[in-house]
Protein backbone atom coordinates (compact mmCIF):
# COMPACT_ATOMS: atom_id res chain seq x y z
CA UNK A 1 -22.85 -3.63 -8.93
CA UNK A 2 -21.59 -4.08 -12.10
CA UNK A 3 -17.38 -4.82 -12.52
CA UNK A 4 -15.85 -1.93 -14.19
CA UNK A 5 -14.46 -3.33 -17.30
CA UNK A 6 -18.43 -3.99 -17.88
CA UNK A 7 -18.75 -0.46 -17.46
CA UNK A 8 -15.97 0.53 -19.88
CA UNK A 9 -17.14 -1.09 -22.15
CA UNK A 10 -20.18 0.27 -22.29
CA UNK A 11 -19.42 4.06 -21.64
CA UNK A 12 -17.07 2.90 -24.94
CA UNK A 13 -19.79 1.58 -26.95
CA UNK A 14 -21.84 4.78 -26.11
CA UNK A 15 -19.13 7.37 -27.17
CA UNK A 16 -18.36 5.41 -30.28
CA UNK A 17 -22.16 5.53 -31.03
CA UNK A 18 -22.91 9.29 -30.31
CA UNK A 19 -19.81 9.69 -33.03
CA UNK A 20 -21.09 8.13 -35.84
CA UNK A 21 -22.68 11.14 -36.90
CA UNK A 22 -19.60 12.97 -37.14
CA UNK A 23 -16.19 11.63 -39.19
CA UNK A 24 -14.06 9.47 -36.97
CA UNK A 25 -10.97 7.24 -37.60
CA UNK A 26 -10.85 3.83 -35.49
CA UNK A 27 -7.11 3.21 -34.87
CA UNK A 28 -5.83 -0.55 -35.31
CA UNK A 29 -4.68 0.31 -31.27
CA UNK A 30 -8.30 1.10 -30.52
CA UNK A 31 -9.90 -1.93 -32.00
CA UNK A 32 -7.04 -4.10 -31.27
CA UNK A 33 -3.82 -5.69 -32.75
CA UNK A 34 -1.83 -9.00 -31.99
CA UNK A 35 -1.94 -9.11 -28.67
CA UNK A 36 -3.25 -6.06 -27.63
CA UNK A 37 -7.12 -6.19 -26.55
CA UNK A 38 -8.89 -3.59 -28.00
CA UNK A 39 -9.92 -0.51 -25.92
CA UNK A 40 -13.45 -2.11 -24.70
CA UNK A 41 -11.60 -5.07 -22.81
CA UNK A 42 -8.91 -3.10 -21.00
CA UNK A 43 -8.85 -1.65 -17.87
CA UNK A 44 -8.75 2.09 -17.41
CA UNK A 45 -5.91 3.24 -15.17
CA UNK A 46 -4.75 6.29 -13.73
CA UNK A 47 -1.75 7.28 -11.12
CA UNK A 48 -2.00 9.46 -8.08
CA UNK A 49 1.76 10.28 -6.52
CA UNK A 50 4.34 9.50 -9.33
CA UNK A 51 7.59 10.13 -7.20
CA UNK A 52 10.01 7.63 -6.75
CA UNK A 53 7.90 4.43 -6.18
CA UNK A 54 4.66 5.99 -8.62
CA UNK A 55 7.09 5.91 -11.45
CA UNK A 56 7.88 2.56 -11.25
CA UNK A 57 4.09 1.39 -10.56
CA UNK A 58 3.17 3.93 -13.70
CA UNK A 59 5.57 1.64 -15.72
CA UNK A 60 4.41 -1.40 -14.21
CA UNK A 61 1.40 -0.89 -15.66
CA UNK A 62 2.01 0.42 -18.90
CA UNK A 63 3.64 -2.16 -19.80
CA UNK A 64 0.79 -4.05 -19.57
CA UNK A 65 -1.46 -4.76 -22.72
CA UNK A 66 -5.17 -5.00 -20.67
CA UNK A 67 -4.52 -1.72 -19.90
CA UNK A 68 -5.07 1.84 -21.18
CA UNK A 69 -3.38 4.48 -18.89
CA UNK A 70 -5.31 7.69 -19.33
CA UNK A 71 -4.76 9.85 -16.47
CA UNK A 72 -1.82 10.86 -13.71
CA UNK A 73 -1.34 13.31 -10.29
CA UNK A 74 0.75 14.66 -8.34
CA UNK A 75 1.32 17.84 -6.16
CA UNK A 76 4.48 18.77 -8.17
CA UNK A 77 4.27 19.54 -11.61
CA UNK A 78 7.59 18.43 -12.83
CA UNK A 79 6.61 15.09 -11.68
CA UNK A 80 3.23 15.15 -13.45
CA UNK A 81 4.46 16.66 -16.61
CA UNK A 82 7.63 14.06 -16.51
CA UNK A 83 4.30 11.24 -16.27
CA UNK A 84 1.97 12.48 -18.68
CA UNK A 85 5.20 12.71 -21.02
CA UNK A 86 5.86 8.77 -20.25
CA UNK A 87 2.63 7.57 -21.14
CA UNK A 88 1.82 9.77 -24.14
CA UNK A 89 5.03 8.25 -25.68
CA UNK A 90 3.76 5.04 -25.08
CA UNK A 91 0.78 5.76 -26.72
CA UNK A 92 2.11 7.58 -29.26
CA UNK A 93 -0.55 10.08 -28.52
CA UNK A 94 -1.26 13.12 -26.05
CA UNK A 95 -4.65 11.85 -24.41
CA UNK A 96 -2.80 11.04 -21.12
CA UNK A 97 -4.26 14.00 -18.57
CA UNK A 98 -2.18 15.45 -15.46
CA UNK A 99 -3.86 16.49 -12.57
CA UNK A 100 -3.21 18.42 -9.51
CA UNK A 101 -5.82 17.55 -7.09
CA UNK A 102 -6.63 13.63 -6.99
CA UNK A 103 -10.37 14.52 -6.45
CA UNK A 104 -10.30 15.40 -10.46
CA UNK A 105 -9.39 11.61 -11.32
CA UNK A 106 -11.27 9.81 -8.89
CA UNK A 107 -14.63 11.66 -9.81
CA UNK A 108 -13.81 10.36 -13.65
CA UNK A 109 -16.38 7.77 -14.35
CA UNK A 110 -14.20 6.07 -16.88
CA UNK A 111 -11.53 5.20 -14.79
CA UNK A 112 -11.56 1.97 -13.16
CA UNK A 113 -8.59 1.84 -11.62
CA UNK A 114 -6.27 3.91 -9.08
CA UNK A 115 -2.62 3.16 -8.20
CA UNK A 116 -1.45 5.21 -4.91
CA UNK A 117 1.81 6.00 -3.93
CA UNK A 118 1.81 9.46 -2.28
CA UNK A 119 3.23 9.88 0.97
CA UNK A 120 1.48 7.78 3.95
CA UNK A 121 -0.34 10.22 5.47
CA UNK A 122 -2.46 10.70 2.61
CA UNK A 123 -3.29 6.90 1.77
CA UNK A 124 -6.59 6.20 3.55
CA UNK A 125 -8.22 9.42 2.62
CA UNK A 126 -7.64 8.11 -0.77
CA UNK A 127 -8.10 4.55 -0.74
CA UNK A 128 -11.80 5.04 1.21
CA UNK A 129 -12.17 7.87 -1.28
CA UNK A 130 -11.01 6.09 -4.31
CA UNK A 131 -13.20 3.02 -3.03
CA UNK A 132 -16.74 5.19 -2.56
CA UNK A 133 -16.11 6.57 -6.30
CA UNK A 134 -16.40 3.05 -7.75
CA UNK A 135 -12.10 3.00 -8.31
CA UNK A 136 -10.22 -0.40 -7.13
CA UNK A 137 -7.52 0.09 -5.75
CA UNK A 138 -3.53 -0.64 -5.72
CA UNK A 139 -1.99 1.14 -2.82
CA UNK A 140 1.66 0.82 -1.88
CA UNK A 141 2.96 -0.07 1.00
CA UNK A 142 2.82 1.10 4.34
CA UNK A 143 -0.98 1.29 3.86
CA UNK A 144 -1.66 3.08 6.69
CA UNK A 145 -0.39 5.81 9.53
CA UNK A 146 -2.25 4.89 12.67
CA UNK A 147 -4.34 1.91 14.11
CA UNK A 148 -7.19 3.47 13.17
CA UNK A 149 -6.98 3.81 9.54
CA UNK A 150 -6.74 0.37 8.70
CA UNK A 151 -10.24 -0.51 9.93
CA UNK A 152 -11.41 1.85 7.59
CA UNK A 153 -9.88 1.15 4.53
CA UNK A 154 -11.27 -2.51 4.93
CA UNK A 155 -14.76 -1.49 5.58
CA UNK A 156 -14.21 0.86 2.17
CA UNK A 157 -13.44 -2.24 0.06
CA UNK A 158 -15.77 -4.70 1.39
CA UNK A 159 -18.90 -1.52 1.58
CA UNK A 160 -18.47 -1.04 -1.68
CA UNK A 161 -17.02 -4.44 -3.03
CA UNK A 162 -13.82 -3.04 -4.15
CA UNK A 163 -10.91 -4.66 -5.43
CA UNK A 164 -7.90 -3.28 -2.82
CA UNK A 165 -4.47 -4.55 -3.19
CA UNK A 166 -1.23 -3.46 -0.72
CA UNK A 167 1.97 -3.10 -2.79
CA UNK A 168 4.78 -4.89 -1.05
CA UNK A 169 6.15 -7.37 -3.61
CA UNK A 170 8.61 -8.68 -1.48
CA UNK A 171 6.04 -10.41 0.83
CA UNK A 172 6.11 -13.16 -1.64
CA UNK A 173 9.11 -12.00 -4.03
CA UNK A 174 11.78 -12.25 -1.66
CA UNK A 175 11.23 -14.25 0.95
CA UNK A 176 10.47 -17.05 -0.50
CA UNK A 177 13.49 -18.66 0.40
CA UNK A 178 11.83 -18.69 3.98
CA UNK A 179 8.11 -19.09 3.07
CA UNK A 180 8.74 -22.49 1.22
CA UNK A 181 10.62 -24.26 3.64
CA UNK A 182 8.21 -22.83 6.40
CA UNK A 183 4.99 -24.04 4.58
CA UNK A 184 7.11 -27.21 3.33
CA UNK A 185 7.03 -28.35 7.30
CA UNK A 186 10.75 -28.49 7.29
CA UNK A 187 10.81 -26.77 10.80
CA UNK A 188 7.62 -28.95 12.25
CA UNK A 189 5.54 -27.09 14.28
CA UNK A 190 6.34 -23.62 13.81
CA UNK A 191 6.96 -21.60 17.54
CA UNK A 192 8.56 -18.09 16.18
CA UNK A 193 10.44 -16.30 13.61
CA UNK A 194 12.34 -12.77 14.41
CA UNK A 195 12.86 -9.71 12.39
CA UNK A 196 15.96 -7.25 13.22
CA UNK A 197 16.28 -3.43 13.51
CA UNK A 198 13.46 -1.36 12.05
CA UNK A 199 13.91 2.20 13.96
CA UNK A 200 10.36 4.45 14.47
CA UNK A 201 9.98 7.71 12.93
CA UNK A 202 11.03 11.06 14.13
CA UNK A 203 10.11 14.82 14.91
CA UNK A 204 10.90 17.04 12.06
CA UNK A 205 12.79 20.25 12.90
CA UNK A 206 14.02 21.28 9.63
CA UNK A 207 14.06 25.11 8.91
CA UNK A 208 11.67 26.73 6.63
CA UNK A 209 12.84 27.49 2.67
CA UNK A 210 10.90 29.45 -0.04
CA UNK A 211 8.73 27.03 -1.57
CA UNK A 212 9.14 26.33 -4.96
CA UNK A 213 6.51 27.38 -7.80
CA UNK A 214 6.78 23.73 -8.66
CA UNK A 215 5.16 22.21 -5.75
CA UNK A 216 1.23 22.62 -4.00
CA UNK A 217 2.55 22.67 -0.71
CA UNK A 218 -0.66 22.68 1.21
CA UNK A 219 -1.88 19.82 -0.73
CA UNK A 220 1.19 17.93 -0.05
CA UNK A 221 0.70 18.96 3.44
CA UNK A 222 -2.98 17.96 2.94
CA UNK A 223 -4.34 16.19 6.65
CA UNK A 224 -0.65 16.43 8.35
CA UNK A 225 0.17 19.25 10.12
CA UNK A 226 1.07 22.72 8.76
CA UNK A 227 4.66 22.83 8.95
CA UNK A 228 7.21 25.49 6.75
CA UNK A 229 8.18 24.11 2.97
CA UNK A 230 11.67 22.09 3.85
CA UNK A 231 13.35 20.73 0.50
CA UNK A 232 14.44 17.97 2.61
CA UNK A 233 11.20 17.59 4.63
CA UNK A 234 9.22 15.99 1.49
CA UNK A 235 11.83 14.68 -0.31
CA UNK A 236 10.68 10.87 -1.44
CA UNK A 237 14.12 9.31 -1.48
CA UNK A 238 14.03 5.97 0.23
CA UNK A 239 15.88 7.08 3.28
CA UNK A 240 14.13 6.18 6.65
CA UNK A 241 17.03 7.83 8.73
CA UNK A 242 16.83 11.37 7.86
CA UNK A 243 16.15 14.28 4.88
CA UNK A 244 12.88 12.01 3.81
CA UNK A 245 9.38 11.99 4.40
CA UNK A 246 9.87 8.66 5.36
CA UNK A 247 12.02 9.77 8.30
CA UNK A 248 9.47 11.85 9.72
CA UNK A 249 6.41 10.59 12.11
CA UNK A 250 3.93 13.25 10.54
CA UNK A 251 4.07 11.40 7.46
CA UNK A 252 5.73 8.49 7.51
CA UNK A 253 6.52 5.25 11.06
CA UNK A 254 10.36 5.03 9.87
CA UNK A 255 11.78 2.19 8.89
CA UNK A 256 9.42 -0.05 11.03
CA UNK A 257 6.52 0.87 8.99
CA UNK A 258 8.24 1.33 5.78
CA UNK A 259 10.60 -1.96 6.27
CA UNK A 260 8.08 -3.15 8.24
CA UNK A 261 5.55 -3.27 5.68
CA UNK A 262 7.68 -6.25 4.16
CA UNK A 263 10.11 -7.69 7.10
CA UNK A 264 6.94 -8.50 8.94
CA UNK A 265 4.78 -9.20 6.14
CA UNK A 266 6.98 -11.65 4.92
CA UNK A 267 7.44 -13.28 8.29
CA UNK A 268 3.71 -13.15 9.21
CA UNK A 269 3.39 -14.92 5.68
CA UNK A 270 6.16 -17.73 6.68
CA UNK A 271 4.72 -18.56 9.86
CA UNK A 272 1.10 -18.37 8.02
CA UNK A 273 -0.34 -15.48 10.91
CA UNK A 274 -0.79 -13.43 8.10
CA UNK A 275 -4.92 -13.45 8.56
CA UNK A 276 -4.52 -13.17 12.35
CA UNK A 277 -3.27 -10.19 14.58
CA UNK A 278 -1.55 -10.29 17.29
CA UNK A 279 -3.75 -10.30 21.43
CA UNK A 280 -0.30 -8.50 23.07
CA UNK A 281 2.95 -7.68 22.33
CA UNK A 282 6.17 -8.07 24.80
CA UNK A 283 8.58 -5.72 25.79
CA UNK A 284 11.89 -6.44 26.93
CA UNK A 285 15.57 -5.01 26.81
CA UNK A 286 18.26 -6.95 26.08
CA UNK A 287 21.59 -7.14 24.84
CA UNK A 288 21.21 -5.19 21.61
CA UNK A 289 18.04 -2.63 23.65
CA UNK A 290 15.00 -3.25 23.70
CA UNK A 291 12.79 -5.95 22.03
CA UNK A 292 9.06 -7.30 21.32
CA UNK A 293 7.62 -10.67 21.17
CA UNK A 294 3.99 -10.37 19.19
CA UNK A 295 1.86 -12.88 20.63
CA UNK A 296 -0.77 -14.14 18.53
CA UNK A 297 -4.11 -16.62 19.53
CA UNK A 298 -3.12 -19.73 17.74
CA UNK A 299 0.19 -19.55 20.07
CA UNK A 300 2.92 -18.36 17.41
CA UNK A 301 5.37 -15.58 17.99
CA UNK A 302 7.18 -13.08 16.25
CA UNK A 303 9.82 -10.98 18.04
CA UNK A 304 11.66 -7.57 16.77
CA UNK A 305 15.04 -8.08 17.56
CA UNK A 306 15.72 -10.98 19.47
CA UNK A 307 18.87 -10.57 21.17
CA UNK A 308 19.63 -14.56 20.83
CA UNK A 309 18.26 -14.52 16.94
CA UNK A 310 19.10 -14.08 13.29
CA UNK A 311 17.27 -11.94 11.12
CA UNK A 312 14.14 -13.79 9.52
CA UNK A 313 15.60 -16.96 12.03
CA UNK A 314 12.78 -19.71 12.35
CA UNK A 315 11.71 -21.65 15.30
CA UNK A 316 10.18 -24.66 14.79
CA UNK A 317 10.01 -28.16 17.12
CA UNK A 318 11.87 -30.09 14.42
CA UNK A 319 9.19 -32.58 13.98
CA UNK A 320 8.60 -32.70 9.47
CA UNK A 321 5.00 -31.67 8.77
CA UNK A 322 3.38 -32.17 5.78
CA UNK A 323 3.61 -30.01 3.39
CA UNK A 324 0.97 -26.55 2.46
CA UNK A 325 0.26 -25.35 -0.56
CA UNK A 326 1.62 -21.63 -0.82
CA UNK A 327 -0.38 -18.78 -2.65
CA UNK A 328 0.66 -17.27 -5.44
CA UNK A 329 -0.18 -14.38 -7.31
CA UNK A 330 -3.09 -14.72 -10.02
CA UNK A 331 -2.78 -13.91 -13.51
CA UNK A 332 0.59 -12.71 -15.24
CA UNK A 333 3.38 -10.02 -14.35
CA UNK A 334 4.16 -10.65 -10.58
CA UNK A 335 1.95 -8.15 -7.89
CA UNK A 336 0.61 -6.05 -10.63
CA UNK A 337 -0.60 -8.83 -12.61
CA UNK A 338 -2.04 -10.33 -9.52
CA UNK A 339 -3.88 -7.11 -8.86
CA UNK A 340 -5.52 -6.76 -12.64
CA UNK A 341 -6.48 -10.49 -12.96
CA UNK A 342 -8.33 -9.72 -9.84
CA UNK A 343 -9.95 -6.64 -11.07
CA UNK A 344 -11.26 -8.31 -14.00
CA UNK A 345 -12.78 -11.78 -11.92
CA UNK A 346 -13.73 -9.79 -8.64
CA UNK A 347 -11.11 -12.35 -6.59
CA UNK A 348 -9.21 -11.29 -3.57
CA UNK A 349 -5.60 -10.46 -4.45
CA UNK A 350 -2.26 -11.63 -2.83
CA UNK A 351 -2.20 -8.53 -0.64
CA UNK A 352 -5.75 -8.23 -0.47
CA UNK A 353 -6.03 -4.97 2.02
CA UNK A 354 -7.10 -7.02 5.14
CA UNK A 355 -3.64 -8.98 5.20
CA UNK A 356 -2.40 -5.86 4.51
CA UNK A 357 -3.41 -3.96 7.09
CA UNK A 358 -2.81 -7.29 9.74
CA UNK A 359 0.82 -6.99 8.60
CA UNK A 360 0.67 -3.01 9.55
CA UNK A 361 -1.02 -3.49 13.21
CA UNK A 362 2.29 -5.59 13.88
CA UNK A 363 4.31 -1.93 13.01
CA UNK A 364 2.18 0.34 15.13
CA UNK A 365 1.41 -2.47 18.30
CA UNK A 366 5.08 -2.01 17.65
CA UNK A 367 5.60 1.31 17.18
CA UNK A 368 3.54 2.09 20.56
CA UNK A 369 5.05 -0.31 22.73
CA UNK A 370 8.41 0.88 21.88
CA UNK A 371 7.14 4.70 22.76
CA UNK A 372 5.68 3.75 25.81
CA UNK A 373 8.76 1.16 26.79
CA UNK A 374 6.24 -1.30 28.06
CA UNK A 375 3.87 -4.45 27.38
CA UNK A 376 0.87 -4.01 25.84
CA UNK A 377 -2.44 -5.85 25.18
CA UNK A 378 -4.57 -5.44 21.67
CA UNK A 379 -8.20 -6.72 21.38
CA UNK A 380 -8.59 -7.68 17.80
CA UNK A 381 -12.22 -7.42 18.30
CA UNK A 382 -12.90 -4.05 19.51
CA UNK A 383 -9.61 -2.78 17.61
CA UNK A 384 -8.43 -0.98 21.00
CA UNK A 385 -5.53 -1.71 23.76
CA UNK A 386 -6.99 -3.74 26.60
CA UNK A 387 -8.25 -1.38 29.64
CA UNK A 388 -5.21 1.09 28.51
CA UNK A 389 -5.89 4.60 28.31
CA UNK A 390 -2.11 5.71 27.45
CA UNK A 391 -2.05 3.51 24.82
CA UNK A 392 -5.35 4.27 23.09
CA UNK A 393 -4.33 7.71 22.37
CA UNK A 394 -1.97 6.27 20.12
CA UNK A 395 -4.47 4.63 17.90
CA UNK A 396 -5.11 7.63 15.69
CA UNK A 397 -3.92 11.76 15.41
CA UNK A 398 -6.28 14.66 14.67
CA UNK A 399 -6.08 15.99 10.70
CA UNK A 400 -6.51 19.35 9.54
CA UNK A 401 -9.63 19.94 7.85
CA UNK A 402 -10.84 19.45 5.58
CA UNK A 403 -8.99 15.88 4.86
CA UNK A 404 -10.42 14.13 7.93
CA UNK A 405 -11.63 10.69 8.24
C-alpha cells in the first residue's frame, strides 16, 4: 500500500498535467517558498468536529508548514462556517470546503489525513471508517465509549496499516514531573501509583427545546439514542458535572473517561503498564467511598482513590534502579508533530491507538466495577469479564441504525 503523501503527490502531478492545456498560474505557495514545502510534499488534512477541542487541533495543524488544510465538518454550521473562515484566511484563499456529513470528506481521495474530535459516541464509527477509506488518523481523547470499541479501532489501523494517534497531550506533557523520576529508578521497584476522584457519567433528563436551524440534530444524535434537542444536552464545554455532553453516559463516561483519558494514561505511562491491561480490578470502600486497585500481570497496581494516598502518589521499594530511557514524541511541534512525522515514515506514534485504548480499558474496568459495587476479573485475551455474565453486558450498548459497528 502505498503512504499517502506518495499518493498526493501523484494525484498532484496528474491534475497539474491534465491543466497544461488550459492557462494556469503556479503560486510561489504552491511550488514552495522558504520554508514552506511545496504542495506535492505536504500532507492533506481535513477536520471532522471543530467545537471546542477541533478548533484548537484545526490550529494545531495549520500552523504547520507540511501541511495543506483543505477540508472541515461539523453538524452545526456556525461552527463549520467559523472553520472554513479560519483556514481560508490562512491561505489567503477560499479552497477550504465545509461539510455536513463526515462521509463527504472521508470518501475524498486526496485527503490523507483526518483529525476527530466530535463527541465520543461517534469516534469509532469514524476512526474504523476513516481507517477503511485509506485516512490516518488523529483522534482525541477518550477514544472510545465501551469495551468493545477499542478492539475495533485497533484491528482498523493494523487491517489497513493506518497511522492512528489518541490525543491526550498531557500523557507525556504534564506529567513528566512523575514519568522521569519513575523511569529514572528513583522509587526502585515500582509497586503502585494512585489517581484521585474521576466521577462516571450520568442519565440525561433535560427537557426538550426547539432545535435550532443551526444544528443536524439527528446527525449529532447519530448511533446514541434519540433523545429531544436540549441546548444544554450537546453543549461541548469542558464540564464533566453537568449541562455537557461530557456529563452524560449516552455520549460521554464523565470525568473518569474524559480525565481519565490522561490521569490514568499518565500513570500507566509512569509505572511503564502502558502496553499491558489490567487481569482484575478491586473494589473496596473506604474512608473517602469507594475505591479500585487495577491489578495488572507483571504485579503493578494502580488504585482510584486510595483512601491512604496522594493524587499521582508513587510506590516504590526504595531500592535506586537504573535508569530507562523515556519516549518522546517524533518529529517537531509536541503530539501533533509526533503524529505527522509518523504519517510521513509509517512509525507508531506516542499515543499509537493500542496504548490508547489500554489506557481507556482502565476507565470502563473502572467504570463497571464502580456500577456494579464489586470486584471484577478481565481476560485480556478474550477481551471479556471472567465467567461474569452481569458484567459482560457492560462491554458494549446497541446503536441506532444505521451507525452500527
Amino acid at each position: 500500500m502505498a503512504t499517502r503523501p506518495d499518493a498526493t503527490r501523484r494525484r498532484f502531478l496528474k491534475a497539474a498535467g491534465a491543466a497544461i492545456a488550459a492557462p494556469y498560474v503556479i503560486t510561489s505557495t504552491a511550488l514552495g517558498a522558504g520554508n514552506v514545502p511545496p504542495a506535492s510534499d505536504r500532507i492533506v488534512v481535513a477536520g471532522i468536529g471543530i467545537g471546542n477541542m477541533g478548533r484548537g487541533d484545526q490550529v494545531a495543524f495549520l500552523r504547520r508548514n507540511d501541511v495543506q488544510y483543505v477540508a472541515v465538518c461539523d453538524v452545526r454550521a456556525s461552527f463549520r462556517n467559523e472553520a472554513k473562515a479560519k483556514a481560508d484566511a490562512h491561505y489567503g484563499n477560499r479552497d477550504c470546503q465545509s461539510y455536513n456529513d463526515y462521509r463527504e470528506i472521508l470518501q475524498r481521495p486526496d485527503i490523507d489525513v483526518v483529525h476527530i474530535a466530535t463527541p465520543d459516541h461517534w469516534h469509532t464509527i469514524m476512526v474504523t471508517e476513516a481507517c477503511r477509506e485509506g485516512k490516518d488518523v488523529y483522534c482525541q481523547k477518550p477514544e472510545t465509549l465501551t469495551l468493545r470499541e477499542g478492539p475495533l479501532m485497533i484491528d482498523a489501523a493494523r487491517r489497513y496499516a493506518r497511522v492512528v494517534s489518541g490525543g491526550s497531550q498531557r500523557v507525556l506533557e504534564d506529567y513528566r514531573r512523575i514519568v522521569d523520576p519513575c523511569w529514572g529508578g528513583r522509587y526502585g521497584n515500582i509497586e503502585s501509583i494512585n489517581v484521585l476522584k474521576l466521577d462516571i457519567s450520568k442519565r440525561c433528563n433535560l427537557p426538550a427545546e426547539p432545535v435550532p436551524d443551526d444544528i443536524d440534530w439527528e446527525m449529532w444524535l447519530g448511533p446514541a439514542p434519540w433523545a429531544p434537542y436540549n441546548a444544554a444536552r450537546c453543549d461541548g464545554n469542558f464540564s464533566t458535572v453537568e449541562n455537557s455532553w461530557r456529563s452524560y453516559d449516552d455520549y460521554s463516561g464523565g470525568a473518569i473517561t474524559d480525565w481519565g483519558a490522561h490521569h490514568f494514561g499518565g500513570a500507566t505511562f509512569a509505572i511503564d503498564v502502558r502496553e499491558l491491561q489490567p487481569i482484575a480490578v478491586d473494589y473496596g470502600e473506604g474512608s473517602r467511598g469507594p475505591y479500585l486497585t487495577f491489578r495488572y500481570p507483571n504485579g503493578r497496581q494502580l488504585h482510584h482513590n486510595h483512601p491512604e494516598m496522594a493524587h499521582l502518589q508513587v510506590v516504590g521499594d526504595g531500592h535506586v534502579q537504573t535508569a530507562k530511557r523515556v519516549p518522546r514524541y517524533k518529529g517537531q511541534g509536541g503530539i501533533y508533530g509526533d503524529f505527522i512525522e509518523c504519517v510521513k515514515t509509517r512509525e507508531r506514534p506516542f499515543r499509537d491507538i493500542e496504548l490508547a485504548i489500554n489506557t481507556m480499558v482502565v476507565c470502563h474496568l473502572g467504570t463497571a466495577a464502580y456500577k456494579l459495587r464489586r470486584s471484577l476479573k478481565w481476560d485480556v485475551a478474550a477481551q471479556r469479564f471472567t465467567d461474569d455474565a452481569e458484567a459482560n453486558r457492560l462491554l458494549d450498548r446497541a446503536r441506532r441504525e444505521p451507525w452500527i459497528l
